[in-house]
Protein backbone atom coordinates (compact mmCIF):
# COMPACT_ATOMS: atom_id res chain seq x y z
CA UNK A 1 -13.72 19.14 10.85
CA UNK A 2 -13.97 16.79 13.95
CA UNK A 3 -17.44 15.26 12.49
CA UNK A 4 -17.80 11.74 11.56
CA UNK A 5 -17.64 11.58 7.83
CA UNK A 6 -17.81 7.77 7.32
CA UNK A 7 -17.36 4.32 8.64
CA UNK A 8 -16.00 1.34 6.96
CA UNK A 9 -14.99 -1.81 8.82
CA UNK A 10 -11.94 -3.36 8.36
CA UNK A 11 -10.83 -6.61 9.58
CA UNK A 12 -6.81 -5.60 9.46
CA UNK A 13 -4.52 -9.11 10.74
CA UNK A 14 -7.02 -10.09 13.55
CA UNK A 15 -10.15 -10.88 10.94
CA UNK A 16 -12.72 -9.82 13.26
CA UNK A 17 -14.39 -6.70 11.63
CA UNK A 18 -13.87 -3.19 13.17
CA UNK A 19 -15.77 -0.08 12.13
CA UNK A 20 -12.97 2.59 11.73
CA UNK A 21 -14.75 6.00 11.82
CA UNK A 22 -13.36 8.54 10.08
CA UNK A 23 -13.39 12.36 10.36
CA UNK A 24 -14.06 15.43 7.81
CA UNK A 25 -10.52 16.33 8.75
CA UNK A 26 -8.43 13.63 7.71
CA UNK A 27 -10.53 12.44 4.42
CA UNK A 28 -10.36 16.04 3.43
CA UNK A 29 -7.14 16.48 3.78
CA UNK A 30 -6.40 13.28 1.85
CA UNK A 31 -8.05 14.83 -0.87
CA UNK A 32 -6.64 17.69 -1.25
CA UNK A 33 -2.88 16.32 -1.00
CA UNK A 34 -4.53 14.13 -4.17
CA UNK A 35 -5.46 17.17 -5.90
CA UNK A 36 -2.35 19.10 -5.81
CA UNK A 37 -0.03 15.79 -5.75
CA UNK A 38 -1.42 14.48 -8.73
CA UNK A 39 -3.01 17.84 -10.33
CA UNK A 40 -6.10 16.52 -10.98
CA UNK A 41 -8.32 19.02 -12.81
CA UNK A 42 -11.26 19.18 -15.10
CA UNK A 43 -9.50 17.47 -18.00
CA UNK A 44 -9.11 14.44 -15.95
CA UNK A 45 -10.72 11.22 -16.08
CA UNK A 46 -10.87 8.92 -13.20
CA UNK A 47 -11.61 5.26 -12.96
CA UNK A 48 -14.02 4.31 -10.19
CA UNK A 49 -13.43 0.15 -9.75
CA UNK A 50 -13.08 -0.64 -5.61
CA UNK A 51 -15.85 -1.72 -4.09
CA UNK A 52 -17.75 0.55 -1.86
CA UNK A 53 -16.86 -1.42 1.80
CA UNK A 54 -12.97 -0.46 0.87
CA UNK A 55 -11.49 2.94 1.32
CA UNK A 56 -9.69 3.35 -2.10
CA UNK A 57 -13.41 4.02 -2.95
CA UNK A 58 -13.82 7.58 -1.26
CA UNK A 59 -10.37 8.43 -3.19
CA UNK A 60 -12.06 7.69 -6.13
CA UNK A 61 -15.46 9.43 -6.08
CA UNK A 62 -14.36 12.54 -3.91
CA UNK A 63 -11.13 12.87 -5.75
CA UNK A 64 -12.97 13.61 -9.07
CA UNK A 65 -16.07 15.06 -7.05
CA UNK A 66 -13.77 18.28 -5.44
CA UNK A 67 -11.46 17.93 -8.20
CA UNK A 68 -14.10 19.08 -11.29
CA UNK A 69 -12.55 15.19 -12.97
CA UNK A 70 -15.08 12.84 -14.21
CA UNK A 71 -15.62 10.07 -12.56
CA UNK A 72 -16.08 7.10 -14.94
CA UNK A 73 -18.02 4.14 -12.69
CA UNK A 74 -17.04 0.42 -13.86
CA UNK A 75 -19.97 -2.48 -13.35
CA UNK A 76 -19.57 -4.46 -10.14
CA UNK A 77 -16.97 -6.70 -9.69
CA UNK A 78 -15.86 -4.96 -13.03
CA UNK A 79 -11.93 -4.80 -11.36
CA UNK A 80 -12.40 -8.78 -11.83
CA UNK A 81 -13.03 -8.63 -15.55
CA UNK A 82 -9.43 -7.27 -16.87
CA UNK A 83 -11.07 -7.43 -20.77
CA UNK A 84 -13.97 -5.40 -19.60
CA UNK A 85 -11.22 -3.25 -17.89
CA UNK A 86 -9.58 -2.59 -20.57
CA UNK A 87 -12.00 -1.92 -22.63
CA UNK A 88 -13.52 0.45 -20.10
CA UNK A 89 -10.37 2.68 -20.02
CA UNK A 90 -9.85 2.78 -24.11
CA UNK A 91 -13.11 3.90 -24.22
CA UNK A 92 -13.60 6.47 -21.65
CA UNK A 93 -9.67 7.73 -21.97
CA UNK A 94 -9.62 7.15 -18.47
CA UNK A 95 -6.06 9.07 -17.46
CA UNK A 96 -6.08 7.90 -13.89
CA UNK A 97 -6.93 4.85 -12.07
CA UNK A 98 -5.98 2.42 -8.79
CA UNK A 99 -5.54 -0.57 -7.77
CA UNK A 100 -4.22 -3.19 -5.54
CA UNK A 101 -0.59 -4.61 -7.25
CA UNK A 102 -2.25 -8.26 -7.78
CA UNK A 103 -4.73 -6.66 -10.23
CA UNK A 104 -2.19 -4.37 -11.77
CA UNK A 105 0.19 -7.80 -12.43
CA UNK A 106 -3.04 -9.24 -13.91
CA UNK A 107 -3.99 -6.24 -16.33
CA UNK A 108 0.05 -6.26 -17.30
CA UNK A 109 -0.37 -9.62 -18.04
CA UNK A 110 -2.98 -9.16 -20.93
CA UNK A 111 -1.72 -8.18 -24.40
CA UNK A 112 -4.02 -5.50 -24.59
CA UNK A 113 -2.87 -3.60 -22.05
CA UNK A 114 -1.05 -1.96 -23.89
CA UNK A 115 -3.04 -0.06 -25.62
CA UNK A 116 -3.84 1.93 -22.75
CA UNK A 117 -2.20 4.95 -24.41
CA UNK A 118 -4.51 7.51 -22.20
CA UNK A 119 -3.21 6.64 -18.83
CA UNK A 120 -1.29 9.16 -17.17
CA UNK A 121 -1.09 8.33 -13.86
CA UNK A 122 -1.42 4.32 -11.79
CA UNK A 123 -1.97 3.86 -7.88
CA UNK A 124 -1.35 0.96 -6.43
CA UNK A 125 -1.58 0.47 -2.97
CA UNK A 126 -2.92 -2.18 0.09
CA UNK A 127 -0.32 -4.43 -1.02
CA UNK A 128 3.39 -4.84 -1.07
CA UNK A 129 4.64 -3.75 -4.81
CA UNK A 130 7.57 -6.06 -5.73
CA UNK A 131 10.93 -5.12 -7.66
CA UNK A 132 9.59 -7.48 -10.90
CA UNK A 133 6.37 -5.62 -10.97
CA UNK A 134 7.66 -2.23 -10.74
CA UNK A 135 9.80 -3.21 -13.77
CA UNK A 136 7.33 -4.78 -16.02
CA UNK A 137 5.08 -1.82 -15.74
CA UNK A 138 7.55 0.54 -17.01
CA UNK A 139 8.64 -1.73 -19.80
CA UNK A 140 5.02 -1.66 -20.76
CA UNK A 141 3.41 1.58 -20.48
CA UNK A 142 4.49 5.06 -20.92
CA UNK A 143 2.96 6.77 -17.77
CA UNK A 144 3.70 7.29 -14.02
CA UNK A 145 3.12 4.72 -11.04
CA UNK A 146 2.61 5.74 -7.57
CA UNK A 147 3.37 3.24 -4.52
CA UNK A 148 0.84 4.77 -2.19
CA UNK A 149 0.58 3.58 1.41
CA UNK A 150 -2.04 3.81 4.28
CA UNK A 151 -4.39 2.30 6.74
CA UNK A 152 -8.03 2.76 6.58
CA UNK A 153 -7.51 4.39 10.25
CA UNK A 154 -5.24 6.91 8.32
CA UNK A 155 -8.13 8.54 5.60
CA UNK A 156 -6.81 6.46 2.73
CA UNK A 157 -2.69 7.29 2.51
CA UNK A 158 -0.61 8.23 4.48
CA UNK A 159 2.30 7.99 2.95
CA UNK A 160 3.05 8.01 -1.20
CA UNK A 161 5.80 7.43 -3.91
CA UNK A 162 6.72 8.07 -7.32
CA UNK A 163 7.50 4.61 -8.57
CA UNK A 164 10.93 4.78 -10.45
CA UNK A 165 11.78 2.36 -13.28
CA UNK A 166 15.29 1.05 -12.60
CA UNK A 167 14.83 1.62 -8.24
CA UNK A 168 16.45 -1.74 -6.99
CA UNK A 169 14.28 -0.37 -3.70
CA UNK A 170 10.30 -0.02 -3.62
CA UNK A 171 9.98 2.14 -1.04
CA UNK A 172 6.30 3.57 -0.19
CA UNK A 173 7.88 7.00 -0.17
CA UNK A 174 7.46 9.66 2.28
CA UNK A 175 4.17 11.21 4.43
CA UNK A 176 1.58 13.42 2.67
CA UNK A 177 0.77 16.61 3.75
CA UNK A 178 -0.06 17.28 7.40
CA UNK A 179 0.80 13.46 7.97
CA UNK A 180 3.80 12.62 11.01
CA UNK A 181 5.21 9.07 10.51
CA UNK A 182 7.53 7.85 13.26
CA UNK A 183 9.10 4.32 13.31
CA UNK A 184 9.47 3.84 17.21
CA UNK A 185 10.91 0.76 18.90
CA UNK A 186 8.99 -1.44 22.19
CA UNK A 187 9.92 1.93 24.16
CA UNK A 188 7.99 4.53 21.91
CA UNK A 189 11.75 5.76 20.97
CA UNK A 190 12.75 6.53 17.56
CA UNK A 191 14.61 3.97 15.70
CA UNK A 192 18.25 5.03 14.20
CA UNK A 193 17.99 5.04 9.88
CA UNK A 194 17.83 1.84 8.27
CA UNK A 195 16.59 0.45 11.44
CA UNK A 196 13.24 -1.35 11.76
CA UNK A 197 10.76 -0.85 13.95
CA UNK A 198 6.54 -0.83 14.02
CA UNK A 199 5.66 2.48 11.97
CA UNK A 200 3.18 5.33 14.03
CA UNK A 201 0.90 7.71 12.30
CA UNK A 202 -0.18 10.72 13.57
CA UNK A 203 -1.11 14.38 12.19
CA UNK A 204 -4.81 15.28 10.38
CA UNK A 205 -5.75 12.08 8.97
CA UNK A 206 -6.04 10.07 12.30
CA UNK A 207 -9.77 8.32 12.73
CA UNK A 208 -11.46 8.90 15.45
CA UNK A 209 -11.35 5.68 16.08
CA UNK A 210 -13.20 2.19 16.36
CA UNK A 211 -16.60 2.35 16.33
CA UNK A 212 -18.23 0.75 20.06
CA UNK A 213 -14.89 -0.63 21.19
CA UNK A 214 -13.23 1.98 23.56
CA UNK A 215 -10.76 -0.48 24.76
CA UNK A 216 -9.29 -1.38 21.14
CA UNK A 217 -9.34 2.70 20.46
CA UNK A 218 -7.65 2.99 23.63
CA UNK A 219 -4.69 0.00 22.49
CA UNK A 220 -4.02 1.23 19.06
CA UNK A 221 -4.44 4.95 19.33
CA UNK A 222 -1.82 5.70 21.45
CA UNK A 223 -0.91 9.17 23.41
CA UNK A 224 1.56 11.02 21.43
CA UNK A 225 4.85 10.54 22.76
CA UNK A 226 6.24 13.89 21.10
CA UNK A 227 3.45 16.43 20.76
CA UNK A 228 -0.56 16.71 21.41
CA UNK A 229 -3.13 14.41 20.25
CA UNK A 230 -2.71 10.60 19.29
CA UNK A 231 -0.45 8.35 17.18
CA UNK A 232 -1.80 5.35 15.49
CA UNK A 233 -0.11 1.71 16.00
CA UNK A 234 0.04 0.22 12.89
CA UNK A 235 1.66 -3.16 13.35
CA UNK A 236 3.67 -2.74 10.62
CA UNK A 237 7.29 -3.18 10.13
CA UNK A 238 9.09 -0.32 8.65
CA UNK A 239 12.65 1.51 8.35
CA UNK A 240 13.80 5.08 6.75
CA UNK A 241 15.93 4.93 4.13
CA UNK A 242 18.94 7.37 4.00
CA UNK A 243 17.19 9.47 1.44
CA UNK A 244 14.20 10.02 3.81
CA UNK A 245 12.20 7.50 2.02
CA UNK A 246 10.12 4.59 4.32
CA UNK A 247 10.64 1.02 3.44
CA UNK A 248 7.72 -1.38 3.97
CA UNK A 249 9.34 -4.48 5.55
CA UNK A 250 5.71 -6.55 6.28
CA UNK A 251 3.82 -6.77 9.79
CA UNK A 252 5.51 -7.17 12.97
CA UNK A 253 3.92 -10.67 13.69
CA UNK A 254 5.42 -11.88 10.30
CA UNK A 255 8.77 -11.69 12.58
CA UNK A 256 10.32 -15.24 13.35
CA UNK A 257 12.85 -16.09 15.54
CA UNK A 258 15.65 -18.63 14.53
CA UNK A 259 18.27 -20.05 16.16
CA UNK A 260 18.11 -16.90 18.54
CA UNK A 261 18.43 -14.45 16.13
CA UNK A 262 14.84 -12.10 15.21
CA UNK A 263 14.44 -12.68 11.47
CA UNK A 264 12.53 -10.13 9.41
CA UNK A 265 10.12 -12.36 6.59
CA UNK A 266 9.57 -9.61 4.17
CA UNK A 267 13.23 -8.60 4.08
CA UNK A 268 14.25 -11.69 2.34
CA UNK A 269 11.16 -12.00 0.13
CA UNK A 270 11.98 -8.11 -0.83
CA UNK A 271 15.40 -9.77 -1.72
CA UNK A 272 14.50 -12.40 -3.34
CA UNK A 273 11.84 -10.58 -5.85
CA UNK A 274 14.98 -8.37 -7.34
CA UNK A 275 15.89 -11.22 -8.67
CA UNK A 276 14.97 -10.45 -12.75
CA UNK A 277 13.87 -14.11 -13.40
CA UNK A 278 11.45 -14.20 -9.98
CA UNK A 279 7.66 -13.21 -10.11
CA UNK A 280 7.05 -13.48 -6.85
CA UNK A 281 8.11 -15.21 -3.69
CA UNK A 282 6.87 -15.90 -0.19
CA UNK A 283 8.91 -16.81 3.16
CA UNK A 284 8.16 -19.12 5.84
CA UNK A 285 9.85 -20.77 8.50
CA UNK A 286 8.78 -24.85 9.01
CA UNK A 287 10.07 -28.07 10.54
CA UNK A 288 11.60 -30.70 9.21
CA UNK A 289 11.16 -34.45 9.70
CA UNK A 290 13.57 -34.11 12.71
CA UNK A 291 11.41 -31.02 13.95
CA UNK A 292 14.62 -29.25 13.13
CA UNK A 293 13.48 -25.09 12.06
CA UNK A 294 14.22 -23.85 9.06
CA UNK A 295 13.49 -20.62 6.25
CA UNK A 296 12.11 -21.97 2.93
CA UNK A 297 11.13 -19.77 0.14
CA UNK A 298 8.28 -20.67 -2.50
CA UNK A 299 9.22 -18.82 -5.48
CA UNK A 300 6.89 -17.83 -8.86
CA UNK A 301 9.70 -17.70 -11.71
CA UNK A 302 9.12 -16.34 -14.97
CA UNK A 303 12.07 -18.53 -16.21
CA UNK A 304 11.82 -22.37 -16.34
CA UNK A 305 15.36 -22.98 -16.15
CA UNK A 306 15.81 -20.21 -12.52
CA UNK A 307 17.13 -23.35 -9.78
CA UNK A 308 18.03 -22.58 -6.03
CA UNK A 309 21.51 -21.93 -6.62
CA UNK A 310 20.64 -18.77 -8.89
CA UNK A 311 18.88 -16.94 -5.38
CA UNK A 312 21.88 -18.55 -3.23
């Protein structure tokens, strides 16, 4: 179980590539969570579009591979190519298939979509899923989406959730099986509920590591502070909900500070995309002529007439 299984680099917020090298342990148990989760069986068909350098790809192949599914493989590049998609899935009565939420808005985008009548089951994950695009997919097709959650240094997901249709919140749900997620503050101390802080992973999916760089191993896989064996920084910002569910809030350097108070980025975009007449929205803090600091939001709107007082 401790043997290497696989490496695949990642270049994660500093974009210089790091081989993450994962064990038989944690992609394993990945998979089988994915089996029983989402009871794949022999009747299932699974799509098979992520390139091979991400790690949505070993989902795909050993999910079908241990699960007796068939694995239906698109062309190259085919995830760019939403006709082709389309097509692909009608044809095959593919029933599951994932995806990062920017293709998803694309493929819900294109008429034909629709007739996707085989689907059963979505994943969408390596990207925050907003409030607008939540909704749209269950005006459109009859089937479940998951919000699934997890760093490459986790074996795929660590966390997952069953996408709701009228959920004001998008939370990326709770930890799979075997998986401990603990949202610490600076101190390694557990934050109170609804608090954020930088979100740990530990359990059986933990890498081993980074591949010839001891000292970055040594920074973000930490000593558990709890229990035996290591916890995994992930730099990202994150609070539990009073249901038990995690909300992503974004990365911990997306946090500004203005006028001395610490300002959380993703929170306001997350409030801004629940708006029903906003596509999507991003948050940045710049200067003005007078070098004064301020928020400003760029917004996406589906509706021509939306102005700034409709958000205010």
């Amino acid at each position: 179980p401790e043997n290497l299984a696989y490496v695949i680099y990642t270049s994660g917020s500093t974009g210089k590539p790091k081989g993450v090298m994962n064990i038989h342990q944690g992609i394993c148990n990945t998979l089988k969570y994915n089996i029983d989760n989402y009871n794949l069986n022999s009747e299932e068909r699974i799509l098979q579009i992520t390139p091979f350098s991400f790690d949505v790809s070993v989902w795909e192949v050993f999910s079908s591979l241990t699960s007796g599914a068939t694995l239906v493989v698109a062309k190259p590049d085919g995830y760019k190519d939403i006709d082709y998609l389309i097509d692909l899935i009608v044809q095959e009565q593919v029933t599951y298939f994932t995806c990062v939420p920017s293709i998803l808005r694309v493929f819900l985008q294109h008429p034909k979509s629709k007739d996707c009548h085989c689907l059963k089951r979505v994943i969408v994950g390596g990207e925050a899923l907003s409030y607008e695009l939540n909704q749209r997919f269950f005006q459109q097709l009859n089937c479940e989406l998951y919000n699934a959650y997890g760093p490459t240094e986790a074996a795929v997901d660590a966390t997952v959730w069953c996408c709701q249709p009228n959920s004001q919140l998008i939370p990326i749900g709770t930890p799979i099986a075997n998986a401990q997620v603990y949202i610490l503050d600076s101190y390694l101390q557990p934050v109170p509920i609804g608090v954020a802080g930088e979100l740990h992973i530990g359990g059986m999916g933990l890498a081993r590591g980074y591949l010839n760089q001891p000292e970055l191993t040594a920074e973000k896989f930490i000593p558990h502070p709890f229990a035996e064996g290591k916890l995994y920084k992930t730099g990202d910002l994150a609070r539990y909900l009073p249901d038990g569910n995690i909300e992503y809030l974004g990365r911990i350097d997306n946090q500004v500070k203005l006028r001395g108070l610490r300002i959380e980025l993703g929170e306001i975009q997350t409030v801004l995309e629940t708006h029903p007449n906003v596509e999507q929205t991003v948050v940045i803090m710049r200067e003005d002529t007078l070098y004064n600091q301020r928020l400003v939001a760029y917004v996406i709107r589906k509706d021509t007439l939306l102005t700034s007082q409709d958000l205010r």
